[in-house]
N, C-alpha and C. Protein backbone atom coordinates (compact mmCIF):
# COMPACT_ATOMS: atom_id res chain seq x y z
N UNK A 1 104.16 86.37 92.43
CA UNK A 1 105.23 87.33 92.60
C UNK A 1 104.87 88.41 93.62
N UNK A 2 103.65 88.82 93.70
CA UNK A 2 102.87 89.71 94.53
C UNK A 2 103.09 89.40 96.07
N UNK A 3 102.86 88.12 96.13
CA UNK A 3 103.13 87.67 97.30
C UNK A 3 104.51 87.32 98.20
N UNK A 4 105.56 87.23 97.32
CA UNK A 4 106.77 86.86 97.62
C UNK A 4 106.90 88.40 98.22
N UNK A 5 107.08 90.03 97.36
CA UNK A 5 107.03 91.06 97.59
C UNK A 5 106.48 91.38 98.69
N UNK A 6 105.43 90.39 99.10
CA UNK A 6 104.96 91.08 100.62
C UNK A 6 105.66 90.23 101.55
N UNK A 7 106.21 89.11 101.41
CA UNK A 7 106.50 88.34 102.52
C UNK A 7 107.93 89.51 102.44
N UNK A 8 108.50 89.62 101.82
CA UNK A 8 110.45 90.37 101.48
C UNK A 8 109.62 91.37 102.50
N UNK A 9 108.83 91.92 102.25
CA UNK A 9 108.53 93.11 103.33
C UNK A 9 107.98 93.14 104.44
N UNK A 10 107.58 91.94 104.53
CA UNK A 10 107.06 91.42 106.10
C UNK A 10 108.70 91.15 106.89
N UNK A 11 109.55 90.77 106.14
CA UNK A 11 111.48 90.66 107.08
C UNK A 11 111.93 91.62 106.87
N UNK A 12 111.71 92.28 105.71
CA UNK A 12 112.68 93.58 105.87
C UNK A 12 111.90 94.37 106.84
N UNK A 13 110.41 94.80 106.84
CA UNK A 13 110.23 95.71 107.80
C UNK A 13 110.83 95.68 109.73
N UNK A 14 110.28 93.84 109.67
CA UNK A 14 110.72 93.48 111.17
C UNK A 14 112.54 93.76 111.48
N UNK A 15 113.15 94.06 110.38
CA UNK A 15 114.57 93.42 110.61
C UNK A 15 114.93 95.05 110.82
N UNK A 16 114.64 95.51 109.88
CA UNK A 16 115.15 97.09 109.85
C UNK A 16 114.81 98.08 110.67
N UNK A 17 113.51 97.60 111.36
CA UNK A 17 112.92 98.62 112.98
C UNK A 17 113.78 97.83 114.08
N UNK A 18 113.86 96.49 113.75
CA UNK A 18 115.17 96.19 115.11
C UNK A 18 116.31 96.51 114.96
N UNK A 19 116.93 96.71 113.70
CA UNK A 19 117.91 97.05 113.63
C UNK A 19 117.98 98.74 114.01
N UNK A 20 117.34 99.63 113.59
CA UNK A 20 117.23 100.98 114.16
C UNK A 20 116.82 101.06 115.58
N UNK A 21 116.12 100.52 116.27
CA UNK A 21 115.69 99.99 117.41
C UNK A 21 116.45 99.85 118.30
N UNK A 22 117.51 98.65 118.15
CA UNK A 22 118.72 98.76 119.40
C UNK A 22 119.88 99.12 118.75
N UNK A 23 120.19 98.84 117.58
CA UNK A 23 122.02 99.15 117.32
C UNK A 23 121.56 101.02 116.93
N UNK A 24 120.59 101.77 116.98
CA UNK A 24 120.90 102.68 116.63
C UNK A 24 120.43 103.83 117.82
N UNK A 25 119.45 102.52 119.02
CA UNK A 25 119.35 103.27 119.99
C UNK A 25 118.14 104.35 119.39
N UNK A 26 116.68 103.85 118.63
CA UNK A 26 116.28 105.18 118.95
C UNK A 26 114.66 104.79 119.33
N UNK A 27 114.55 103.71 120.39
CA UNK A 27 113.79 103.43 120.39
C UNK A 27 112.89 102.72 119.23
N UNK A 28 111.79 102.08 120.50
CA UNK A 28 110.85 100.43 118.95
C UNK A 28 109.86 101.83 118.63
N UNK A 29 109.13 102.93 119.08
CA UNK A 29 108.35 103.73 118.52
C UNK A 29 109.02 104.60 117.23
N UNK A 30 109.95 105.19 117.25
CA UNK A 30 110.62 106.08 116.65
C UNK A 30 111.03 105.05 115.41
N UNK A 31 111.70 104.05 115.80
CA UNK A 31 112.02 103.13 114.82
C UNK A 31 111.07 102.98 114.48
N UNK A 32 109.61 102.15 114.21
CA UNK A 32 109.18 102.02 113.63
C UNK A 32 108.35 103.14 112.99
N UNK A 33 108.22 104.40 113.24
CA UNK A 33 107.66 105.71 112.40
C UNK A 33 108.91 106.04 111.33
N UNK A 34 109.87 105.91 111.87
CA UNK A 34 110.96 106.94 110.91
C UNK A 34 110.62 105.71 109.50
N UNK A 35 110.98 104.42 109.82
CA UNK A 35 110.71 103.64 108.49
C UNK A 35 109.34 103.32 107.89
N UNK A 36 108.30 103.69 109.02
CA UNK A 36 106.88 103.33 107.71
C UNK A 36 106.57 104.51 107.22
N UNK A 37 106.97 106.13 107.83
CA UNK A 37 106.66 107.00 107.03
C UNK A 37 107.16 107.48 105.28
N UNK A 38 108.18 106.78 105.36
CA UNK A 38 108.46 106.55 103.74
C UNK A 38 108.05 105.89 102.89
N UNK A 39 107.82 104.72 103.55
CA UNK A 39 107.15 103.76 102.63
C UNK A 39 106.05 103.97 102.32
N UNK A 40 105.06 104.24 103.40
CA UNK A 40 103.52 104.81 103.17
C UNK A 40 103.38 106.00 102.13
N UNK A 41 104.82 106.69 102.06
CA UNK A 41 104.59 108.06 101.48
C UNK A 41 104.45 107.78 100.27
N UNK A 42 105.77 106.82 100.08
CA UNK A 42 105.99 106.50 98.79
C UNK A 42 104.92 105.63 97.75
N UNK A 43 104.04 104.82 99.15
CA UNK A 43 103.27 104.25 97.95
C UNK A 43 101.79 104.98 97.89
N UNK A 44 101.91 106.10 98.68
CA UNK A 44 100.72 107.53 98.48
C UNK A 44 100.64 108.14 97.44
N UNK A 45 101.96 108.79 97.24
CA UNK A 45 102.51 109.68 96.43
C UNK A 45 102.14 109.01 94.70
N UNK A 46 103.11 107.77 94.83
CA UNK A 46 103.56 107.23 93.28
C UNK A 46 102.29 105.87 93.38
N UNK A 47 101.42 106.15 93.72
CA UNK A 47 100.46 104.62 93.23
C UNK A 47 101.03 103.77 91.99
N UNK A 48 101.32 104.73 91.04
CA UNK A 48 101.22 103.98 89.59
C UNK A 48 102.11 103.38 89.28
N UNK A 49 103.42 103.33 90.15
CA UNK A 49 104.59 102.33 90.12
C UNK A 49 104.02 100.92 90.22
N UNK A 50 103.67 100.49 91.18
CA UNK A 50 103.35 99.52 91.89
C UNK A 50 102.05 98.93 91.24
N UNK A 51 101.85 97.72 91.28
CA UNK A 51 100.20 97.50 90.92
C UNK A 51 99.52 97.92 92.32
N UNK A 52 98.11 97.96 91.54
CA UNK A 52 96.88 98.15 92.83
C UNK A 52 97.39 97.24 93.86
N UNK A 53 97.22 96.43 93.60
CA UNK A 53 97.32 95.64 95.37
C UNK A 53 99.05 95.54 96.08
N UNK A 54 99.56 95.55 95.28
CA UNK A 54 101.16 95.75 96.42
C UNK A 54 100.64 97.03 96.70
N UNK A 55 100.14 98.58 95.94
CA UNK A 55 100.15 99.83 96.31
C UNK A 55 99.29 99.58 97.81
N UNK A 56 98.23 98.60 98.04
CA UNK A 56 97.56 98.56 99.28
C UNK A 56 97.78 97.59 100.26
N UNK A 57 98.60 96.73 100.08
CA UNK A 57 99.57 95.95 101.04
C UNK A 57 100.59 96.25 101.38
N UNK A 58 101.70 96.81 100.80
CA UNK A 58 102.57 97.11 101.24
C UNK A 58 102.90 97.49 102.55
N UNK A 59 102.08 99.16 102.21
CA UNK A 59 102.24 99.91 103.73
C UNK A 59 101.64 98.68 104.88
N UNK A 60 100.45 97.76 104.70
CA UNK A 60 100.01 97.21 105.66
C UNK A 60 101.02 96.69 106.53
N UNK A 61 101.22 95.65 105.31
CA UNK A 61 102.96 94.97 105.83
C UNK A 61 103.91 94.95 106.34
N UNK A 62 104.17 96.19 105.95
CA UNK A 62 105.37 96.83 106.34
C UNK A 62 105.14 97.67 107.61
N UNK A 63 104.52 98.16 108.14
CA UNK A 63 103.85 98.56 109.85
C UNK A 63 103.57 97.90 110.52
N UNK A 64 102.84 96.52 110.03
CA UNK A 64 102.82 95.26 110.84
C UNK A 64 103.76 94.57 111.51
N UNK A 65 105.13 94.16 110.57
CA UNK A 65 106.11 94.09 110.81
C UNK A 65 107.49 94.92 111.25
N UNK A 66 106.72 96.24 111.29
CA UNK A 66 107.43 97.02 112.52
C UNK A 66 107.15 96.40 113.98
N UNK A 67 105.66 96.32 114.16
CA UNK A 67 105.42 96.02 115.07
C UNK A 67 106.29 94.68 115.96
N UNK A 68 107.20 93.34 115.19
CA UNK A 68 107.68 92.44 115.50
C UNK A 68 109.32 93.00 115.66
N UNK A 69 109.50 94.12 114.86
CA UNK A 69 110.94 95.13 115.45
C UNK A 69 110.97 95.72 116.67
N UNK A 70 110.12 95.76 117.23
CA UNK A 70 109.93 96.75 118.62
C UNK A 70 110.40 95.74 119.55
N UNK A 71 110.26 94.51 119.27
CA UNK A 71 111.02 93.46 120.45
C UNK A 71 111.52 94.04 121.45
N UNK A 72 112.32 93.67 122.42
CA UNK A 72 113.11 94.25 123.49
C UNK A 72 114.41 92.98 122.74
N UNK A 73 115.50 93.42 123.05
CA UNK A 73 116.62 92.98 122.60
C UNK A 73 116.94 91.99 123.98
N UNK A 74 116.42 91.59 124.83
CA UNK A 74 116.85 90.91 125.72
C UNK A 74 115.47 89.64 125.41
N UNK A 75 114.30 89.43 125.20
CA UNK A 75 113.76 88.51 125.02
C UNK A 75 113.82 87.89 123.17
N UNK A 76 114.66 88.54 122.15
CA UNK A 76 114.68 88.02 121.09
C UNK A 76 116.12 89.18 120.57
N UNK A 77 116.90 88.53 120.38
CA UNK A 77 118.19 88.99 120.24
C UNK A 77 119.06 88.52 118.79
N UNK A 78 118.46 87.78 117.89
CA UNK A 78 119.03 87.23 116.81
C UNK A 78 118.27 88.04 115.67
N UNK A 79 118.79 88.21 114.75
CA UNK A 79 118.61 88.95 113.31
C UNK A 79 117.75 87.68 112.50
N UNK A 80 118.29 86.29 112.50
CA UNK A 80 117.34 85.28 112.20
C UNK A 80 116.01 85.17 112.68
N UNK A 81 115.83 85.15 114.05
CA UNK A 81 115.02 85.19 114.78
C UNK A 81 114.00 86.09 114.02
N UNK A 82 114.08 87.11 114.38
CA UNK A 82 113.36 88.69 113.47
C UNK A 82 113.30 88.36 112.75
N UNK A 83 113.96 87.96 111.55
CA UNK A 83 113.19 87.55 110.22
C UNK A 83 112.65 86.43 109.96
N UNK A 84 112.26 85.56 110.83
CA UNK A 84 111.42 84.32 111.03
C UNK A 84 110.19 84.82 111.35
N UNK A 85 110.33 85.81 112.33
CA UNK A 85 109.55 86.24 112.99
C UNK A 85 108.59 87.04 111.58
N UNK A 86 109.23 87.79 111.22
CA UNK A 86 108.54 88.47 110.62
C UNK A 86 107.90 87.58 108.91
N UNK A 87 108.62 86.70 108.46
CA UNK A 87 107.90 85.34 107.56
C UNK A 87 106.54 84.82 108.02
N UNK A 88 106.87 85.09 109.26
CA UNK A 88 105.41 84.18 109.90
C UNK A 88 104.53 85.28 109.63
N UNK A 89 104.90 86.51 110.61
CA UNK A 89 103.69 87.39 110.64
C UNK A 89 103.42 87.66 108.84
N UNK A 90 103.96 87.69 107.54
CA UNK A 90 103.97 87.81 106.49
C UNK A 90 102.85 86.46 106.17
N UNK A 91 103.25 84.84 106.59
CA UNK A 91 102.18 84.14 106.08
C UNK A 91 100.78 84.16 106.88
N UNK A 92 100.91 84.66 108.29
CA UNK A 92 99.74 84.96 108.50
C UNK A 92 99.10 86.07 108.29
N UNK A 93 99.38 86.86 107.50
CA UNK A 93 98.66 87.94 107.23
C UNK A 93 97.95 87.40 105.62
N UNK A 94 98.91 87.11 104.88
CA UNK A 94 98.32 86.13 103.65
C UNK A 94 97.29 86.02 103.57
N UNK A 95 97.36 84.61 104.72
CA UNK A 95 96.77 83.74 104.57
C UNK A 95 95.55 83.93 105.80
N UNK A 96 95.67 84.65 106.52
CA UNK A 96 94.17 84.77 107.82
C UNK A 96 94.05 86.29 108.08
N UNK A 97 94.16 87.14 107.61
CA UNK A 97 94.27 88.40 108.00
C UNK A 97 92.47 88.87 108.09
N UNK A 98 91.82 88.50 107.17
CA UNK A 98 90.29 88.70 107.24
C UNK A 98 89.68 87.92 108.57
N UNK A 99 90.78 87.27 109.50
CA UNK A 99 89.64 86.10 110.20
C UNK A 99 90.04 87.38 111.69
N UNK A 100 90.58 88.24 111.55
CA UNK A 100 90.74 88.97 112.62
C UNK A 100 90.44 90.23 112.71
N UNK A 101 89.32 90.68 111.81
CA UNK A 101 88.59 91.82 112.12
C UNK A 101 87.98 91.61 113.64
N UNK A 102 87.86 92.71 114.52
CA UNK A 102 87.34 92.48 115.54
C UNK A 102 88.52 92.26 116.76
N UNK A 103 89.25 91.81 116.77
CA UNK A 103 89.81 91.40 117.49
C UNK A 103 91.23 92.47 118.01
N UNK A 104 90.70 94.02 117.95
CA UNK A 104 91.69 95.24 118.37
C UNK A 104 92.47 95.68 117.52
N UNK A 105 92.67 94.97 116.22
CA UNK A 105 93.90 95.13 115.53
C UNK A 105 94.38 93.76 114.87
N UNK A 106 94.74 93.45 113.70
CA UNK A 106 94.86 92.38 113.05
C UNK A 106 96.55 92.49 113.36
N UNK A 107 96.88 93.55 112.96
CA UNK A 107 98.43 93.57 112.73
C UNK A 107 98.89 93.25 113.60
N UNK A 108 98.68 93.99 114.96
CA UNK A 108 99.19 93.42 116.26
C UNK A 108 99.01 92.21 116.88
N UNK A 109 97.70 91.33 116.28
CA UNK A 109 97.44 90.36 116.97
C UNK A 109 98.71 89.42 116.05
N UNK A 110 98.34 89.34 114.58
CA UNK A 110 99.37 88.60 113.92
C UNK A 110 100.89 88.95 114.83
N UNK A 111 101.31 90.18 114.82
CA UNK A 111 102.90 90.29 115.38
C UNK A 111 102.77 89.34 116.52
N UNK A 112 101.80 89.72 117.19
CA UNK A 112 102.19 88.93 118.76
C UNK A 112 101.95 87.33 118.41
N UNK A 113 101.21 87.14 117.63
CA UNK A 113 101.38 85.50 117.12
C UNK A 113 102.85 84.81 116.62
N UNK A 114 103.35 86.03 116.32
CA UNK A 114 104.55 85.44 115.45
C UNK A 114 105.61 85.39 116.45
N UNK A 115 106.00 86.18 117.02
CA UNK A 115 106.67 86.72 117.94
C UNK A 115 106.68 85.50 118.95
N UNK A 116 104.97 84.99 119.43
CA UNK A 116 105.38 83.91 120.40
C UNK A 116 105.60 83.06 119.61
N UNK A 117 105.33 82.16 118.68
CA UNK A 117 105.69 81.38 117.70
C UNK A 117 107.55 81.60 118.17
N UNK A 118 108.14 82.55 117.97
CA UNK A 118 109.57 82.29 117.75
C UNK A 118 110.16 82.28 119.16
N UNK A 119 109.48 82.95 119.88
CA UNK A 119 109.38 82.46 121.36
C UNK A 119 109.89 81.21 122.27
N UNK A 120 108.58 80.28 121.29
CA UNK A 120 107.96 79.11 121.96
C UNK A 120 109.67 77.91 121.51
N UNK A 121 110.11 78.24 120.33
CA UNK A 121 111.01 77.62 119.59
C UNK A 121 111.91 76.89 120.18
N UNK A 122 113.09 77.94 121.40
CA UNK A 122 113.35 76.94 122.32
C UNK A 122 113.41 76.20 123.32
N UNK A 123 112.18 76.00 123.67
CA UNK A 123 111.14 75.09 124.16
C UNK A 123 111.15 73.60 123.34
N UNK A 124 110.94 73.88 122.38
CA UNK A 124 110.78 72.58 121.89
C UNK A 124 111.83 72.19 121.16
N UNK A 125 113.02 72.92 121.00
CA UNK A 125 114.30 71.81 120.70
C UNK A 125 114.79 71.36 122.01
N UNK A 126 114.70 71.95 123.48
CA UNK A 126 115.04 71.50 124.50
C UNK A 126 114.54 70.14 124.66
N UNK A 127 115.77 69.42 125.43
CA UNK A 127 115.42 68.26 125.94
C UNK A 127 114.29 67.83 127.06
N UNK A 128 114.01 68.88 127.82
CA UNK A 128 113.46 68.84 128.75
C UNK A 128 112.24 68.97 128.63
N UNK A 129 111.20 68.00 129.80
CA UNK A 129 110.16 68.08 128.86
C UNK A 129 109.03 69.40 129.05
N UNK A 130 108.06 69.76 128.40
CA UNK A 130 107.40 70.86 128.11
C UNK A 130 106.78 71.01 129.56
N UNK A 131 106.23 70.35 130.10
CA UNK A 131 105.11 70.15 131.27
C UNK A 131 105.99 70.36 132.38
N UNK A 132 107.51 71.58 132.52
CA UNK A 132 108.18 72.03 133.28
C UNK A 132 107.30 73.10 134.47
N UNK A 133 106.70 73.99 133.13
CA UNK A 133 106.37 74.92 133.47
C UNK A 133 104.92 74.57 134.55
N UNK A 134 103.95 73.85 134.21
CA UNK A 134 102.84 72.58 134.53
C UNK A 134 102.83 72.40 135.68
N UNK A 135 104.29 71.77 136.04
CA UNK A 135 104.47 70.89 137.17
C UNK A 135 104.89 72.10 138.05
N UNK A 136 105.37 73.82 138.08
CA UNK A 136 105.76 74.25 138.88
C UNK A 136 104.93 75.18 139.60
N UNK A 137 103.55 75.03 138.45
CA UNK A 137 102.59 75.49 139.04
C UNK A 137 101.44 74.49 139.19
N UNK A 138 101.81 73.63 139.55
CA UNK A 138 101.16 72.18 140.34
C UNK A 138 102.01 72.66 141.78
N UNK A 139 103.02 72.57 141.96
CA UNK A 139 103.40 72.68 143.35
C UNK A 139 103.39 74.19 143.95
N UNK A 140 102.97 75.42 143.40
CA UNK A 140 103.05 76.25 144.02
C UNK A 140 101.21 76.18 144.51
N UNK A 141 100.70 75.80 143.67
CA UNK A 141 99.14 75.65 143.92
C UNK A 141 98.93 74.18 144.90
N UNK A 142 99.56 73.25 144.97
CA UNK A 142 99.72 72.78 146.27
C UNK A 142 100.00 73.37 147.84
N UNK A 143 101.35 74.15 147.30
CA UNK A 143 102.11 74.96 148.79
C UNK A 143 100.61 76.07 149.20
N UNK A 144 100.29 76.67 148.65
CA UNK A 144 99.12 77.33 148.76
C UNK A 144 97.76 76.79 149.36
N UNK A 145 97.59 75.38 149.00
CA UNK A 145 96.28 75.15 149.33
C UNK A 145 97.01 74.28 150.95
N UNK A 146 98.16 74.02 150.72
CA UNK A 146 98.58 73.53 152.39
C UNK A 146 98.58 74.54 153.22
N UNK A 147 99.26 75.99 152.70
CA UNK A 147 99.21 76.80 153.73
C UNK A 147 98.18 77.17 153.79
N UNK A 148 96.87 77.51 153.37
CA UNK A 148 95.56 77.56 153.55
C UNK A 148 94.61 76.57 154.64
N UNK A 149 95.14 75.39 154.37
CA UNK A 149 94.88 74.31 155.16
C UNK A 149 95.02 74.28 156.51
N UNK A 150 96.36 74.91 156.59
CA UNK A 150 96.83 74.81 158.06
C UNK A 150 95.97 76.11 158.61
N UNK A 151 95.70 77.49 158.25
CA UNK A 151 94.98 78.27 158.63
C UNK A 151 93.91 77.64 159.90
């Protein structure tokens, strides 16, 4: 049950900093302070609501998944999207969050994992095949080594 509670807050956090974010116009920084400063407060303040460990996941969670609200509304634009987005960053925090000490920041690395994860998505329902991108830098690294050539 512990865990379901963190994933609900791994989408609500991502959904509700995008949603303050662009439909309310107040910026991905502002959005995401105005909503983790309550939550953090709240689970500062009242520990004894909550068990021990939601009282010390929560806030994690829920700032992490600000971090996947800050999107820009022109590279991820769906409310689904965001809360996919933010499921993922929720099971990878679960489930690998200790394997990323070291690495600048766990939270951010997870967001940006998730984020390309939902990214990558339509890519691979497209028909077209993946090795687009491959082949266009096969020929610009050709045109390059010809005009080098001719030098």
């Amino acid at each position: 049950m512990e865990k379901l509670i963190l994933i609900l807050t791994g989408i609500c956090g991502a959904m509700a900093t995008y949603y303050v974010n662009t439909r309310l116009k107040q910026g991905p920084v502002r959005a995401s302070a105005l909503l983790t400063l309550p939550i953090a407060a709240f689970c500062y303040f009242f520990p004894e609501v909550l068990s021990p460990y939601l009282t010390k996941n929560i806030p994690v969670v829920f700032i992490g998944s600000t971090f996947i609200g800050m999107v820009s509304a022109q590279k991820m634009s769906t409310y689904t999207g965001i809360a996919i987005a933010g499921l993922v960053f929720s099971a990878i925090y679960l489930n690998t969050s200790r394997f990323f000490d070291g690495y600048g920041g766990s939270l951010g690395t997870s967001a940006c994992i998730s984020i390309l994860v939902m990214l990558c998505i339509p890519y691979f329902k497209s028909k077209r095949n993946l090795t687009v991108g491959l082949l266009q830098l096969r020929r610009m690294a050709v045109k390059g080594w010809r005009r080098n050539k001719s030098r």
